[in-house]
PDB file of N, CA and C in Angstrom:
ATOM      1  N   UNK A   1     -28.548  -3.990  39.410  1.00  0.00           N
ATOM      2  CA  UNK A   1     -29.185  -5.075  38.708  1.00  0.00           C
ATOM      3  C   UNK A   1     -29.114  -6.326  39.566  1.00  0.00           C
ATOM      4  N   UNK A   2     -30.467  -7.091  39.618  1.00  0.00           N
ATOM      5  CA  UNK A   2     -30.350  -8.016  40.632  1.00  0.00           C
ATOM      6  C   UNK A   2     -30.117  -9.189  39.916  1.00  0.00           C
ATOM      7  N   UNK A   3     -29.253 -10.026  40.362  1.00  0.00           N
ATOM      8  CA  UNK A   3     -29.182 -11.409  39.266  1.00  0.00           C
ATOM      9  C   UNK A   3     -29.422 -12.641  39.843  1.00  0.00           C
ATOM     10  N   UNK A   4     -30.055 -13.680  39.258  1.00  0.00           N
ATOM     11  CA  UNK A   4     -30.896 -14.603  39.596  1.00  0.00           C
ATOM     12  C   UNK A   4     -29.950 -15.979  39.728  1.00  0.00           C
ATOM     13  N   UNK A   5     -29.880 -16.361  41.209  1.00  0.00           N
ATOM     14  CA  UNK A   5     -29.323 -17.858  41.084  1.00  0.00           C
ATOM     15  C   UNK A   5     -29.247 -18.688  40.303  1.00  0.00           C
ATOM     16  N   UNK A   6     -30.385 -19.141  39.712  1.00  0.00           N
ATOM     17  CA  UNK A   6     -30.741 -19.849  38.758  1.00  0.00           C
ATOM     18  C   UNK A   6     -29.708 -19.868  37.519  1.00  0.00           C
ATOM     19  N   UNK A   7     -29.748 -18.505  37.193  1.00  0.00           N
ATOM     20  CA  UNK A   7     -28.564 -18.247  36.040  1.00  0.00           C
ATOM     21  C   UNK A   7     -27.061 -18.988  36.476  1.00  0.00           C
ATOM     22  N   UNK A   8     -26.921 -18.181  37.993  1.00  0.00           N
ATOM     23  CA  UNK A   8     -25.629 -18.520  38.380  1.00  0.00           C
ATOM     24  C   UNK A   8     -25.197 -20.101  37.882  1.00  0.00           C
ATOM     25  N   UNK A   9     -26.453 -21.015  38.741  1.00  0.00           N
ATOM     26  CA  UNK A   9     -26.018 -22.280  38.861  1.00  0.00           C
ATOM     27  C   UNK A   9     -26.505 -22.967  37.278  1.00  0.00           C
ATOM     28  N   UNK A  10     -26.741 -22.534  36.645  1.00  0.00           N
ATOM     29  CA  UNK A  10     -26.565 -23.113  35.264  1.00  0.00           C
ATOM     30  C   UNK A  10     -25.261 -22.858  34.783  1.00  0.00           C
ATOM     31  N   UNK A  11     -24.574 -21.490  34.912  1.00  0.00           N
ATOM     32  CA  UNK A  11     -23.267 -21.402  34.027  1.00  0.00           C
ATOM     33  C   UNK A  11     -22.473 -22.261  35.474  1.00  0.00           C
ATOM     34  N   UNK A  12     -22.508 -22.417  36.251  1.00  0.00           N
ATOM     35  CA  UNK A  12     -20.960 -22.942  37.199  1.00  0.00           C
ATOM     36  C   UNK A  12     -21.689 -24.277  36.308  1.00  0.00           C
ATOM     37  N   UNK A  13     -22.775 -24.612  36.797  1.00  0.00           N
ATOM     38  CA  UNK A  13     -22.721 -25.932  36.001  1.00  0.00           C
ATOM     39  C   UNK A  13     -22.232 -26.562  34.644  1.00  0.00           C
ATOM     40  N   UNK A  14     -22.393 -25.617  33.713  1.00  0.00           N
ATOM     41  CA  UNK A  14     -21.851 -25.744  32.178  1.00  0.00           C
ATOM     42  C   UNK A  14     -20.323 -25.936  32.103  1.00  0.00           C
ATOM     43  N   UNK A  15     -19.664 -25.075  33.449  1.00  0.00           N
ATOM     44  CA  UNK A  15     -18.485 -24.995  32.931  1.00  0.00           C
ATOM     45  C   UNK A  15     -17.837 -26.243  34.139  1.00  0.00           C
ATOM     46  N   UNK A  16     -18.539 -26.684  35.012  1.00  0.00           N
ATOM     47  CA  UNK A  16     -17.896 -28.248  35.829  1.00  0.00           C
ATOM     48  C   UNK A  16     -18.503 -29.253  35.103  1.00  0.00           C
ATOM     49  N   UNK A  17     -19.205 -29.363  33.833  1.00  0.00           N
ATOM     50  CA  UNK A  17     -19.614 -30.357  33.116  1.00  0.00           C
ATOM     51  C   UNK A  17     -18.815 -30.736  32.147  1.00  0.00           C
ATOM     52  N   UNK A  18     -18.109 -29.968  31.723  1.00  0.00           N
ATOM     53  CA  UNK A  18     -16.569 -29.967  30.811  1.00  0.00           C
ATOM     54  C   UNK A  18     -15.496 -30.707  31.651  1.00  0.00           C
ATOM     55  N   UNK A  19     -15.203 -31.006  32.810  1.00  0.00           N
ATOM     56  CA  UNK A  19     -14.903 -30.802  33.332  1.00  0.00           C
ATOM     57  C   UNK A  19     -14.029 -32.383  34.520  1.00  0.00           C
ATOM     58  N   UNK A  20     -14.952 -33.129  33.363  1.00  0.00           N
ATOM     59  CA  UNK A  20     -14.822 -34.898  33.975  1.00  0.00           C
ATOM     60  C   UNK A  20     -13.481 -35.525  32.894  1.00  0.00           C
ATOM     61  N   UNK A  21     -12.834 -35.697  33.336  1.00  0.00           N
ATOM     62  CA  UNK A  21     -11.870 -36.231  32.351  1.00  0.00           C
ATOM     63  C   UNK A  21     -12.312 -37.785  31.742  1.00  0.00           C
ATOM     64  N   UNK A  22     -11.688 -38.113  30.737  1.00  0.00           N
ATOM     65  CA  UNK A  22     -12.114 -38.945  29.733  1.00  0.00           C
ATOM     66  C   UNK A  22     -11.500 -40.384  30.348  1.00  0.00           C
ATOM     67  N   UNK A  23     -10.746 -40.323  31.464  1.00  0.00           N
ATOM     68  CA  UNK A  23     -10.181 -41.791  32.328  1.00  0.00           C
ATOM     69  C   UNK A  23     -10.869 -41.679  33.132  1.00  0.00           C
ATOM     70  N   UNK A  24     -12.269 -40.652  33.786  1.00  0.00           N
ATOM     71  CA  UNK A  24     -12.614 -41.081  35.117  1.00  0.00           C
ATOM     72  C   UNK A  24     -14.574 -41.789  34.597  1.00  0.00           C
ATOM     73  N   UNK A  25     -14.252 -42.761  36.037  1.00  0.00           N
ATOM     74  CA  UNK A  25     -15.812 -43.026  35.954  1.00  0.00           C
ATOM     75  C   UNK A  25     -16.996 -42.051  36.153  1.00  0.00           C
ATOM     76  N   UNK A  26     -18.017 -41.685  35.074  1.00  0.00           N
ATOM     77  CA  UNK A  26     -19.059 -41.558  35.576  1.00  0.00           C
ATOM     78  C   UNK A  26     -20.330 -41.811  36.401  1.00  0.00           C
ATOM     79  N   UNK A  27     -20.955 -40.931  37.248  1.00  0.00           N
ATOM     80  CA  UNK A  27     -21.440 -40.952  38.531  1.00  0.00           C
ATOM     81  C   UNK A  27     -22.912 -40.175  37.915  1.00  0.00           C
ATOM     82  N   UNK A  28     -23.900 -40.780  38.872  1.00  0.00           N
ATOM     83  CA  UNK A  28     -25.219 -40.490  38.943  1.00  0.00           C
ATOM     84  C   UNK A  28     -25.266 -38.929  39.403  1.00  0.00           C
ATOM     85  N   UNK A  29     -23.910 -38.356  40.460  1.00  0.00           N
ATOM     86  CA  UNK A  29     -23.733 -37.118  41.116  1.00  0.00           C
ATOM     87  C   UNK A  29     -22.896 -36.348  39.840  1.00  0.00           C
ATOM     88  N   UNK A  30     -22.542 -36.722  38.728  1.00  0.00           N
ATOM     89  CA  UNK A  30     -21.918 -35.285  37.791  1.00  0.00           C
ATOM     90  C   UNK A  30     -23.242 -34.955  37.194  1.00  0.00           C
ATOM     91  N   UNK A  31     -22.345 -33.650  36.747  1.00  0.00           N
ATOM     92  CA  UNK A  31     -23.709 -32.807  36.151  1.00  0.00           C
ATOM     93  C   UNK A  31     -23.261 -32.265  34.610  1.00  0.00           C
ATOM     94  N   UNK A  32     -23.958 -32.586  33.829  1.00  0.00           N
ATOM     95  CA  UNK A  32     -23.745 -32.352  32.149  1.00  0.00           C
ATOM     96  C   UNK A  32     -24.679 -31.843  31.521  1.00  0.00           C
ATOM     97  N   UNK A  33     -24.003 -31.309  30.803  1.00  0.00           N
ATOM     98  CA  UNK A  33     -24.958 -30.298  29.685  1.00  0.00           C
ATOM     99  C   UNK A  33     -25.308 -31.212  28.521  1.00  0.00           C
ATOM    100  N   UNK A  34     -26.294 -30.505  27.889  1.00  0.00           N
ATOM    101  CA  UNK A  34     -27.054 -30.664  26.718  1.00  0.00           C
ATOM    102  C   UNK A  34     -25.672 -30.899  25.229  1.00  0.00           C
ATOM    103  N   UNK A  35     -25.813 -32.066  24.456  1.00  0.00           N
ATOM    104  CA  UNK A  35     -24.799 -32.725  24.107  1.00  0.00           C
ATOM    105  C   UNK A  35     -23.187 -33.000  24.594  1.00  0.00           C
ATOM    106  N   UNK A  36     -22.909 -32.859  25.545  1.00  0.00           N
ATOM    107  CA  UNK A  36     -22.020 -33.400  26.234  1.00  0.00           C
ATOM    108  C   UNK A  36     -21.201 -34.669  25.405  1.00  0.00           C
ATOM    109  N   UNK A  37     -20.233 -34.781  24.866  1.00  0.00           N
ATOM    110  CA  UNK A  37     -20.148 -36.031  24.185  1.00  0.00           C
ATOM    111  C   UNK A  37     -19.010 -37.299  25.105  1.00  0.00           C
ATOM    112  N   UNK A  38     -20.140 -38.334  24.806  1.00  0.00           N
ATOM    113  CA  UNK A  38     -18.740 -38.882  25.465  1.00  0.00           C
ATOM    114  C   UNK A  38     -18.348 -39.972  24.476  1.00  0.00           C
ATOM    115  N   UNK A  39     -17.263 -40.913  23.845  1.00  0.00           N
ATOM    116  CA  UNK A  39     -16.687 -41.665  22.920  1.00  0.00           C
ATOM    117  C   UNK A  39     -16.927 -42.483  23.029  1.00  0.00           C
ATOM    118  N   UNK A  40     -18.107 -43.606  21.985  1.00  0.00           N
ATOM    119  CA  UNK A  40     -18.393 -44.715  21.712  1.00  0.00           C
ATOM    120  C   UNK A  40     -19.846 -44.534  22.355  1.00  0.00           C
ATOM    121  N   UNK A  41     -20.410 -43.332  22.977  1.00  0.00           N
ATOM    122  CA  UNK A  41     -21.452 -43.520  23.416  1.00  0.00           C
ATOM    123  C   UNK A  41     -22.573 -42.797  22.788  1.00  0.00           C
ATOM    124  N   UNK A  42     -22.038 -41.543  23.028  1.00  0.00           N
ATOM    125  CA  UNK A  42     -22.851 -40.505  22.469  1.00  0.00           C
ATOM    126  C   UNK A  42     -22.971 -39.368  22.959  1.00  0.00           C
ATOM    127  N   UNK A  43     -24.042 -38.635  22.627  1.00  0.00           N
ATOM    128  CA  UNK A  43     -24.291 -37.164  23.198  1.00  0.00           C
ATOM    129  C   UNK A  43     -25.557 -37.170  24.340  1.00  0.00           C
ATOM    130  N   UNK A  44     -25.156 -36.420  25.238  1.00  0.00           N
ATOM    131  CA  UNK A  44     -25.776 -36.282  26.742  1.00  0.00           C
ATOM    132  C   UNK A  44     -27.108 -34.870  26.264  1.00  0.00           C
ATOM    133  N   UNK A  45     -28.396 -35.546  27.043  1.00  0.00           N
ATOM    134  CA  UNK A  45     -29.369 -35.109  26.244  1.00  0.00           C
ATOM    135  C   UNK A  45     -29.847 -34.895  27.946  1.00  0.00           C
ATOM    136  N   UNK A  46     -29.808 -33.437  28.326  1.00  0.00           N
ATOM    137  CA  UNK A  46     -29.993 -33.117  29.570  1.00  0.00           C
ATOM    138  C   UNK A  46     -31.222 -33.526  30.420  1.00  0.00           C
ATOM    139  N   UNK A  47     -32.592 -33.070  29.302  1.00  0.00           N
ATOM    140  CA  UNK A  47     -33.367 -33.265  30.235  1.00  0.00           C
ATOM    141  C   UNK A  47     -34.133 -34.688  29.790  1.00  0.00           C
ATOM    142  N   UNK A  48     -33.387 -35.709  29.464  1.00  0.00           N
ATOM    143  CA  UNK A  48     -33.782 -36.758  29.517  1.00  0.00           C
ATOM    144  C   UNK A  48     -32.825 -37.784  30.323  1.00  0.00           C
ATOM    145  N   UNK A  49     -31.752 -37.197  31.045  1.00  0.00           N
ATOM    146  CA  UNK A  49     -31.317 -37.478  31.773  1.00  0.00           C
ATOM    147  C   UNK A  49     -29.865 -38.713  30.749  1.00  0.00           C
ATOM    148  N   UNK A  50     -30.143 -38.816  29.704  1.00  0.00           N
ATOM    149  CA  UNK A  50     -29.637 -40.107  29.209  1.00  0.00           C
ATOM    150  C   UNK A  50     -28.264 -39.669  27.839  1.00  0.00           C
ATOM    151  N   UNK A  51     -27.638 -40.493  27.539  1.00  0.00           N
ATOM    152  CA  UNK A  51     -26.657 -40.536  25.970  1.00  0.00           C
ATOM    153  C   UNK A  51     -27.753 -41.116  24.973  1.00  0.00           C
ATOM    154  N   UNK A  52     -27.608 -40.745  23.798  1.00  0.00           N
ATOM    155  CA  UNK A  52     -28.390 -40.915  22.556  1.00  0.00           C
ATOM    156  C   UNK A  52     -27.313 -40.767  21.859  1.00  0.00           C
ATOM    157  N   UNK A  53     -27.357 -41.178  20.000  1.00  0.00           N
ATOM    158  CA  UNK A  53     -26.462 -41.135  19.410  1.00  0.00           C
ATOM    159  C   UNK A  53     -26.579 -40.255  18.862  1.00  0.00           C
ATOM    160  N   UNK A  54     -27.384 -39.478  18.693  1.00  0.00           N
ATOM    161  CA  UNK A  54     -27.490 -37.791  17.407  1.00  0.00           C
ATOM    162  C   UNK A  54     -27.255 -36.628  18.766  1.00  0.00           C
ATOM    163  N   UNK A  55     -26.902 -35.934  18.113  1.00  0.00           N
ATOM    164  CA  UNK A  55     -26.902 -34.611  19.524  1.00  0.00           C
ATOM    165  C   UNK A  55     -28.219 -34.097  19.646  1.00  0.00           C
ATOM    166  N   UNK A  56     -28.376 -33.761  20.752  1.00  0.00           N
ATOM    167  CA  UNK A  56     -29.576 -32.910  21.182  1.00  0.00           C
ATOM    168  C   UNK A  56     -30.576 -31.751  19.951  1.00  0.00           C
ATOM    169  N   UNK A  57     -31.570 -32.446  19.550  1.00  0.00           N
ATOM    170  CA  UNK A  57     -32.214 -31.277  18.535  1.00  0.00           C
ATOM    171  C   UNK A  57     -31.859 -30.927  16.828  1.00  0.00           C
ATOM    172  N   UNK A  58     -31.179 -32.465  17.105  1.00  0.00           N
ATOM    173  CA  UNK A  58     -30.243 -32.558  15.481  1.00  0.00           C
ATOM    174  C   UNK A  58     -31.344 -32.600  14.479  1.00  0.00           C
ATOM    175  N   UNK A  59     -31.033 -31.799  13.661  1.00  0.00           N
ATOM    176  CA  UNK A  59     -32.397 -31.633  12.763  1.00  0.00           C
ATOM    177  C   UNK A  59     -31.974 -32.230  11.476  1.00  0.00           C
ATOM    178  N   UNK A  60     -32.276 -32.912  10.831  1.00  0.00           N
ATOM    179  CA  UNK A  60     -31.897 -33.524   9.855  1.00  0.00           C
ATOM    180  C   UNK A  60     -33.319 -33.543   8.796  1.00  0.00           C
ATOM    181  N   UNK A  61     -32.331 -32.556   7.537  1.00  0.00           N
ATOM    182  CA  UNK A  61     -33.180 -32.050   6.615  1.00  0.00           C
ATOM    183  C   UNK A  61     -34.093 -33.356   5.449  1.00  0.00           C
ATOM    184  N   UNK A  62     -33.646 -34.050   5.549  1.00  0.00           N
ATOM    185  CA  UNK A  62     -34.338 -35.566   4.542  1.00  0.00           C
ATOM    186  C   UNK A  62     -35.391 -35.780   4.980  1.00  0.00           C
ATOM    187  N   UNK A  63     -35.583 -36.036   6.953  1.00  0.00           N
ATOM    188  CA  UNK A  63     -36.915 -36.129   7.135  1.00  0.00           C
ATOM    189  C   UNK A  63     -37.725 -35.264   7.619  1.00  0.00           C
ATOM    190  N   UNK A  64     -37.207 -33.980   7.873  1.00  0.00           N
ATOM    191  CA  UNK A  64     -37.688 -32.299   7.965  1.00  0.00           C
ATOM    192  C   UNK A  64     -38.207 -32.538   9.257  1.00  0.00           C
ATOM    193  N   UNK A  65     -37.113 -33.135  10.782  1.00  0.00           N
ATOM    194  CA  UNK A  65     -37.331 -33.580  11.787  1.00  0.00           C
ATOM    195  C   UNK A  65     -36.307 -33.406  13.173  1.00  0.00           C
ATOM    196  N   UNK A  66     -36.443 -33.606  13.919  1.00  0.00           N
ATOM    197  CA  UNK A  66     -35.471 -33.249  15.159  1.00  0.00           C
ATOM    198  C   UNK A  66     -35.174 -34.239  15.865  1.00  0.00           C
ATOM    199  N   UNK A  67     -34.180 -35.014  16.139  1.00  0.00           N
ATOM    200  CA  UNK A  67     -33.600 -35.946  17.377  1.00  0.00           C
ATOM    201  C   UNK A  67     -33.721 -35.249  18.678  1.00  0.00           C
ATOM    202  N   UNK A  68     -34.588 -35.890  19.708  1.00  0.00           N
ATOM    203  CA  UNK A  68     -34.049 -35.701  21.209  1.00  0.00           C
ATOM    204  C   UNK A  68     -34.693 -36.571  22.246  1.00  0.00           C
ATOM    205  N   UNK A  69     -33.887 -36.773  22.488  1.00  0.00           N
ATOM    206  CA  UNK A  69     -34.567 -37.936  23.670  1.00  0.00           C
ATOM    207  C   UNK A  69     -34.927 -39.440  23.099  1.00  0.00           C
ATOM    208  N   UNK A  70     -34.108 -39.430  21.969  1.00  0.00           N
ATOM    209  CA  UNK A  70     -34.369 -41.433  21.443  1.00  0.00           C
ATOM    210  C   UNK A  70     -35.517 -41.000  20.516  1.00  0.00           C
ATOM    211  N   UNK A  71     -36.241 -40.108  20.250  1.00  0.00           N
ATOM    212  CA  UNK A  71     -37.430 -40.121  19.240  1.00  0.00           C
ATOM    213  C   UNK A  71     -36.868 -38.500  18.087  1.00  0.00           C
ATOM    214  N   UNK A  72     -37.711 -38.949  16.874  1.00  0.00           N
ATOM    215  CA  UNK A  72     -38.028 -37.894  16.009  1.00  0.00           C
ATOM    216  C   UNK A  72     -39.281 -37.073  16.410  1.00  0.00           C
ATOM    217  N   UNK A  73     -39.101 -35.994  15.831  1.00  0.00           N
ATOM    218  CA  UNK A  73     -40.468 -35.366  15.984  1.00  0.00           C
ATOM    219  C   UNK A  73     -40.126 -33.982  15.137  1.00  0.00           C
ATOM    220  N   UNK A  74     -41.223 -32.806  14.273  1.00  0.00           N
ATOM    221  CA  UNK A  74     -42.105 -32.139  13.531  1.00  0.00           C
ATOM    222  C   UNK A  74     -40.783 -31.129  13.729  1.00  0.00           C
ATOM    223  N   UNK A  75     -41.031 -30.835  15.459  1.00  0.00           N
ATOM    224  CA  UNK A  75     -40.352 -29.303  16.181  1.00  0.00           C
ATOM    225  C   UNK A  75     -39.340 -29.761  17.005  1.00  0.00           C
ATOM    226  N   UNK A  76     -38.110 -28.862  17.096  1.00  0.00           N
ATOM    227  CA  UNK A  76     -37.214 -28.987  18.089  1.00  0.00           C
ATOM    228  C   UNK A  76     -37.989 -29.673  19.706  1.00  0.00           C
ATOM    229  N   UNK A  77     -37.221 -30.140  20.279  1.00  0.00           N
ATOM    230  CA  UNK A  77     -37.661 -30.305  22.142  1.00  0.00           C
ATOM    231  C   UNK A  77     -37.504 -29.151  22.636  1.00  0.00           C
ATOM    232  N   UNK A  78     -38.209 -28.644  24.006  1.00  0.00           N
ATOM    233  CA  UNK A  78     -38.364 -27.026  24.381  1.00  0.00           C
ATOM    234  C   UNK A  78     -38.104 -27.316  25.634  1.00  0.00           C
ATOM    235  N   UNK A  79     -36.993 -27.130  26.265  1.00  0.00           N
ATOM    236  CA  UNK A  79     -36.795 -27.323  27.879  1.00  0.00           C
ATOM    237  C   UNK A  79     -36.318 -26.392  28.482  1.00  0.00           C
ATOM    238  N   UNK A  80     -36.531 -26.050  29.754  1.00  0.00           N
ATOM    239  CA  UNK A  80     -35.540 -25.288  30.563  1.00  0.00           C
ATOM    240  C   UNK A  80     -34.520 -26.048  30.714  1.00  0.00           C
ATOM    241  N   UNK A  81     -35.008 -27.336  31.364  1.00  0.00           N
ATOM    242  CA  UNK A  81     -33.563 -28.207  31.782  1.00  0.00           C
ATOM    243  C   UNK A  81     -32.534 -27.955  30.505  1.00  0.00           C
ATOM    244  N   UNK A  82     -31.002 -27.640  30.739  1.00  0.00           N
ATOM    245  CA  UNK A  82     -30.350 -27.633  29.908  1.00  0.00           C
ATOM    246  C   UNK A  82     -28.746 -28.661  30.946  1.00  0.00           C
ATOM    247  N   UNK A  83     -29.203 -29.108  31.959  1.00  0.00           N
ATOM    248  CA  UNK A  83     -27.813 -29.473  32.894  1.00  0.00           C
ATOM    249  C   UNK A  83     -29.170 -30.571  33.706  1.00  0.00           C
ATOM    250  N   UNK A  84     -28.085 -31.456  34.013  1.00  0.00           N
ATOM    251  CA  UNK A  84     -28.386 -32.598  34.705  1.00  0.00           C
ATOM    252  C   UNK A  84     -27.840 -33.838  35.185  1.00  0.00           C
ATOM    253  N   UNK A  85     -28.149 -34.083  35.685  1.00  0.00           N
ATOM    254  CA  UNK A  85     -27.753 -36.103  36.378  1.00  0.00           C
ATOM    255  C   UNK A  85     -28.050 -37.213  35.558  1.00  0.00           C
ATOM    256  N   UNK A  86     -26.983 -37.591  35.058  1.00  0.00           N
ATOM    257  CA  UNK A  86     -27.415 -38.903  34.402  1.00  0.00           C
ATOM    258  C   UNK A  86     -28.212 -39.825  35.576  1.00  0.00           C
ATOM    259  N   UNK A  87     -29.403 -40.906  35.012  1.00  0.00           N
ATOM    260  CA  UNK A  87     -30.111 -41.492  35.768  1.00  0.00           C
ATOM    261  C   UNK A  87     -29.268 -43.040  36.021  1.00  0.00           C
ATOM    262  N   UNK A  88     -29.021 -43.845  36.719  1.00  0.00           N
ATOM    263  CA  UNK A  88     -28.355 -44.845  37.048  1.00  0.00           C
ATOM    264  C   UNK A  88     -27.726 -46.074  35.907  1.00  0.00           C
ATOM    265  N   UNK A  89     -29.136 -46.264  35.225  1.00  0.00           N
ATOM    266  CA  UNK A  89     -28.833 -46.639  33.806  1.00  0.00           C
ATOM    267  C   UNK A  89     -27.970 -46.161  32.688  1.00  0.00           C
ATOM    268  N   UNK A  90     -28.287 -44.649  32.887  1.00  0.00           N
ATOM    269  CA  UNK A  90     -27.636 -43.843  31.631  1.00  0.00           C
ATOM    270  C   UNK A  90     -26.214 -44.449  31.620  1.00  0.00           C
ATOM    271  N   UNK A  91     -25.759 -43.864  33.306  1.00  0.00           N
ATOM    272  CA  UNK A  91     -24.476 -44.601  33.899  1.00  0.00           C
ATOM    273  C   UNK A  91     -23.872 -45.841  33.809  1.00  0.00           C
ATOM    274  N   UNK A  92     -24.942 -46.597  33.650  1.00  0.00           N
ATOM    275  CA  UNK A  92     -24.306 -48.116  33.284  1.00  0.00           C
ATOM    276  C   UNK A  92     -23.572 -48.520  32.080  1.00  0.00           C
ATOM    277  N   UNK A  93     -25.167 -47.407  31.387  1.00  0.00           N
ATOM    278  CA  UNK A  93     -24.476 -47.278  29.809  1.00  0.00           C
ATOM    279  C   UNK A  93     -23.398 -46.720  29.597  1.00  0.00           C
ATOM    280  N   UNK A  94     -22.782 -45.925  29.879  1.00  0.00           N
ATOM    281  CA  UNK A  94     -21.836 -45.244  29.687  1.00  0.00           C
ATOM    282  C   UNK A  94     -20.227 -46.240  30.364  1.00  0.00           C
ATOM    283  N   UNK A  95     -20.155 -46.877  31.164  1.00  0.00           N
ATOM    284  CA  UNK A  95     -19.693 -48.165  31.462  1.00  0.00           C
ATOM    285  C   UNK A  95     -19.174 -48.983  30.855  1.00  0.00           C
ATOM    286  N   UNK A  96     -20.195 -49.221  30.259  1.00  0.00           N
ATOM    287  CA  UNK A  96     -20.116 -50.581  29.430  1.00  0.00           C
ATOM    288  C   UNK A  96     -19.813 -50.481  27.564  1.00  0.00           C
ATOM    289  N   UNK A  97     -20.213 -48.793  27.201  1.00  0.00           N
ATOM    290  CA  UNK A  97     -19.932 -48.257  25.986  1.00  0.00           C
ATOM    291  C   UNK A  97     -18.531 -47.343  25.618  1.00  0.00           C
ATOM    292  N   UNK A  98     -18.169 -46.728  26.461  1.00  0.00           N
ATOM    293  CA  UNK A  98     -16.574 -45.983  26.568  1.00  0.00           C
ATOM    294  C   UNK A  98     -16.164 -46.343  25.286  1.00  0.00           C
ATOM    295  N   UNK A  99     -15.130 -46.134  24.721  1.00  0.00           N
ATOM    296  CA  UNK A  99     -14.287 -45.848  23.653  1.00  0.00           C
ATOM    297  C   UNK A  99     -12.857 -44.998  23.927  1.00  0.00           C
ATOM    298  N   UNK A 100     -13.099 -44.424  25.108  1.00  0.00           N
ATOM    299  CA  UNK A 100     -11.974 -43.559  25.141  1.00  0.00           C
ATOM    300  C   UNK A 100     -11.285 -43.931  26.466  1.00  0.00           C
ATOM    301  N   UNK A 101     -12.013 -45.257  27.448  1.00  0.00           N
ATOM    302  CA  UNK A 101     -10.865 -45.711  28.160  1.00  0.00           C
ATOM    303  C   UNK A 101      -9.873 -47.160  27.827  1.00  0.00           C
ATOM    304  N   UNK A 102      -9.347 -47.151  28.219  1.00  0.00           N
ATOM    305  CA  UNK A 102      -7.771 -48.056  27.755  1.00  0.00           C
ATOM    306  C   UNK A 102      -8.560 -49.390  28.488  1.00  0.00           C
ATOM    307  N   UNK A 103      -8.701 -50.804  28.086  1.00  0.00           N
ATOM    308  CA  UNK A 103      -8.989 -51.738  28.679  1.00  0.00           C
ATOM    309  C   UNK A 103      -7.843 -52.585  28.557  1.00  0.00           C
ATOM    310  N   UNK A 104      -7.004 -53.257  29.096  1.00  0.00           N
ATOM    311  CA  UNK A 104      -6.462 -54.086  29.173  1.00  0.00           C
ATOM    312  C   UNK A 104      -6.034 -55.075  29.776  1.00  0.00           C
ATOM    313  N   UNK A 105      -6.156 -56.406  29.514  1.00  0.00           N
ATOM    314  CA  UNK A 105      -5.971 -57.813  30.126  1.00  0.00           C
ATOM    315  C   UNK A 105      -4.877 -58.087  30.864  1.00  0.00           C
ATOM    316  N   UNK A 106      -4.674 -59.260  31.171  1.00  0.00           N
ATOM    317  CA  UNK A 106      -3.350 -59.838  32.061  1.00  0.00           C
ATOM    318  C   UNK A 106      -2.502 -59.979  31.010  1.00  0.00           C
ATOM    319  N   UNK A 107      -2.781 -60.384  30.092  1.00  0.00           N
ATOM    320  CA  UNK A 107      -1.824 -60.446  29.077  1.00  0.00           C
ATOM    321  C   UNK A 107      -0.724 -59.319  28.529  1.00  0.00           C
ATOM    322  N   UNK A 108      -0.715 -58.822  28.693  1.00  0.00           N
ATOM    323  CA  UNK A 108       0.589 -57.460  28.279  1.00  0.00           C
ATOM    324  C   UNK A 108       1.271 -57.530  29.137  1.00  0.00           C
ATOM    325  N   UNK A 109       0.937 -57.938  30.349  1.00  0.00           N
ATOM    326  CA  UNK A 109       2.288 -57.803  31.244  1.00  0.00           C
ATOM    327  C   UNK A 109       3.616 -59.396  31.021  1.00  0.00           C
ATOM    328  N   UNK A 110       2.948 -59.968  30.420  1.00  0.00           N
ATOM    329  CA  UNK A 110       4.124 -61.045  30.115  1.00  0.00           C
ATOM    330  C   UNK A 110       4.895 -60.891  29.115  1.00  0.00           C
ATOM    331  N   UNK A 111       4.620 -59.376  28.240  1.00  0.00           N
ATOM    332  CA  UNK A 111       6.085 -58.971  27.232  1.00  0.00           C
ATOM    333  C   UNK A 111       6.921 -57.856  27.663  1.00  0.00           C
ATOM    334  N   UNK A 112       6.662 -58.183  28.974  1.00  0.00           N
ATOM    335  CA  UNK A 112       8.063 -57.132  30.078  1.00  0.00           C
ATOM    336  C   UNK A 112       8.665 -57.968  30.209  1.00  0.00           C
ATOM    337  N   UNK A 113       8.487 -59.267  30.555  1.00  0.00           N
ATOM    338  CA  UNK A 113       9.260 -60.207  31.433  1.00  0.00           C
ATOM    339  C   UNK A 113       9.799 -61.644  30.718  1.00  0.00           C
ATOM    340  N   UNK A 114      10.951 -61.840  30.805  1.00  0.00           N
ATOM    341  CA  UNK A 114      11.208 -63.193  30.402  1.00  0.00           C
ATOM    342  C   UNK A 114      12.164 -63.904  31.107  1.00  0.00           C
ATOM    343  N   UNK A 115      11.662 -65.527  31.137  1.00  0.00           N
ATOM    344  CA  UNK A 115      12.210 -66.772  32.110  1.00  0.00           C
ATOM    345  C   UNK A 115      13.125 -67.093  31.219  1.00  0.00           C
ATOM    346  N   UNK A 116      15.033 -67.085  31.759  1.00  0.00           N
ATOM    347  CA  UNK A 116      15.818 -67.724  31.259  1.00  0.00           C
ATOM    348  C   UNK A 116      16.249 -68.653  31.671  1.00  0.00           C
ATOM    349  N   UNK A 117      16.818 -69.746  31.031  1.00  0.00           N
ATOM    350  CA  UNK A 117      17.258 -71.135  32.145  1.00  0.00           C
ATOM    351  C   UNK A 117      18.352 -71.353  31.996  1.00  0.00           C
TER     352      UNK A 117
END
């Protein structure tokens, strides 16, 4: 049985897309799957390259409709792309939206230390 690259490099991809830990920066060069979630941002919507806040193809029965790619619509989205590169923006977004890294000021480090006279 002959087996097709293509396949190959979709599953190595699925499983190095898991694979970014939640302290490191994202890069225009990782590669993520179809809802990918990341905290405070959202879900990674492959072949639009971008985070959205509903997951990929979320069908939500009230308006008998599908989320993908920032719009509603009738029918699911139909792609091969299922893995991809966030586009530079996506990246920014993801930056500037985090939830799951630690930010902290100059300020905490002055309740280690105290001046006695």
């Amino acid at each position: 049985m002959k087996r097709s690259k293509s396949i190959r490099l979709v599953l190595l991809g699925s499983v190095f897309a898991g694979c970014v830990p939640s302290n490191t920066q994202v890069t225009t060069t990782d590669v993520f799957t179809n809802n990918y979630y990341v905290p405070g941002v959202g879900y990674y919507h492959a072949p639009f390259r971008a985070w959205y806040s509903l997951p990929y193809n979320y069908y939500d029965s009230g308006k008998s409709q599908y989320y993908h790619g920032g719009q509603w619509s009738p029918a699911p989205f139909e792609s091969v792309v299922n893995i991809s590169s966030p586009t530079p923006e996506a990246v920014r977004q993801v930056a500037a939206s985090r939830t799951d890294v630690r930010r902290s000021g100059f300020g905490s480090s002055s309740r280690h230390y105290s001046i006695r006279s």
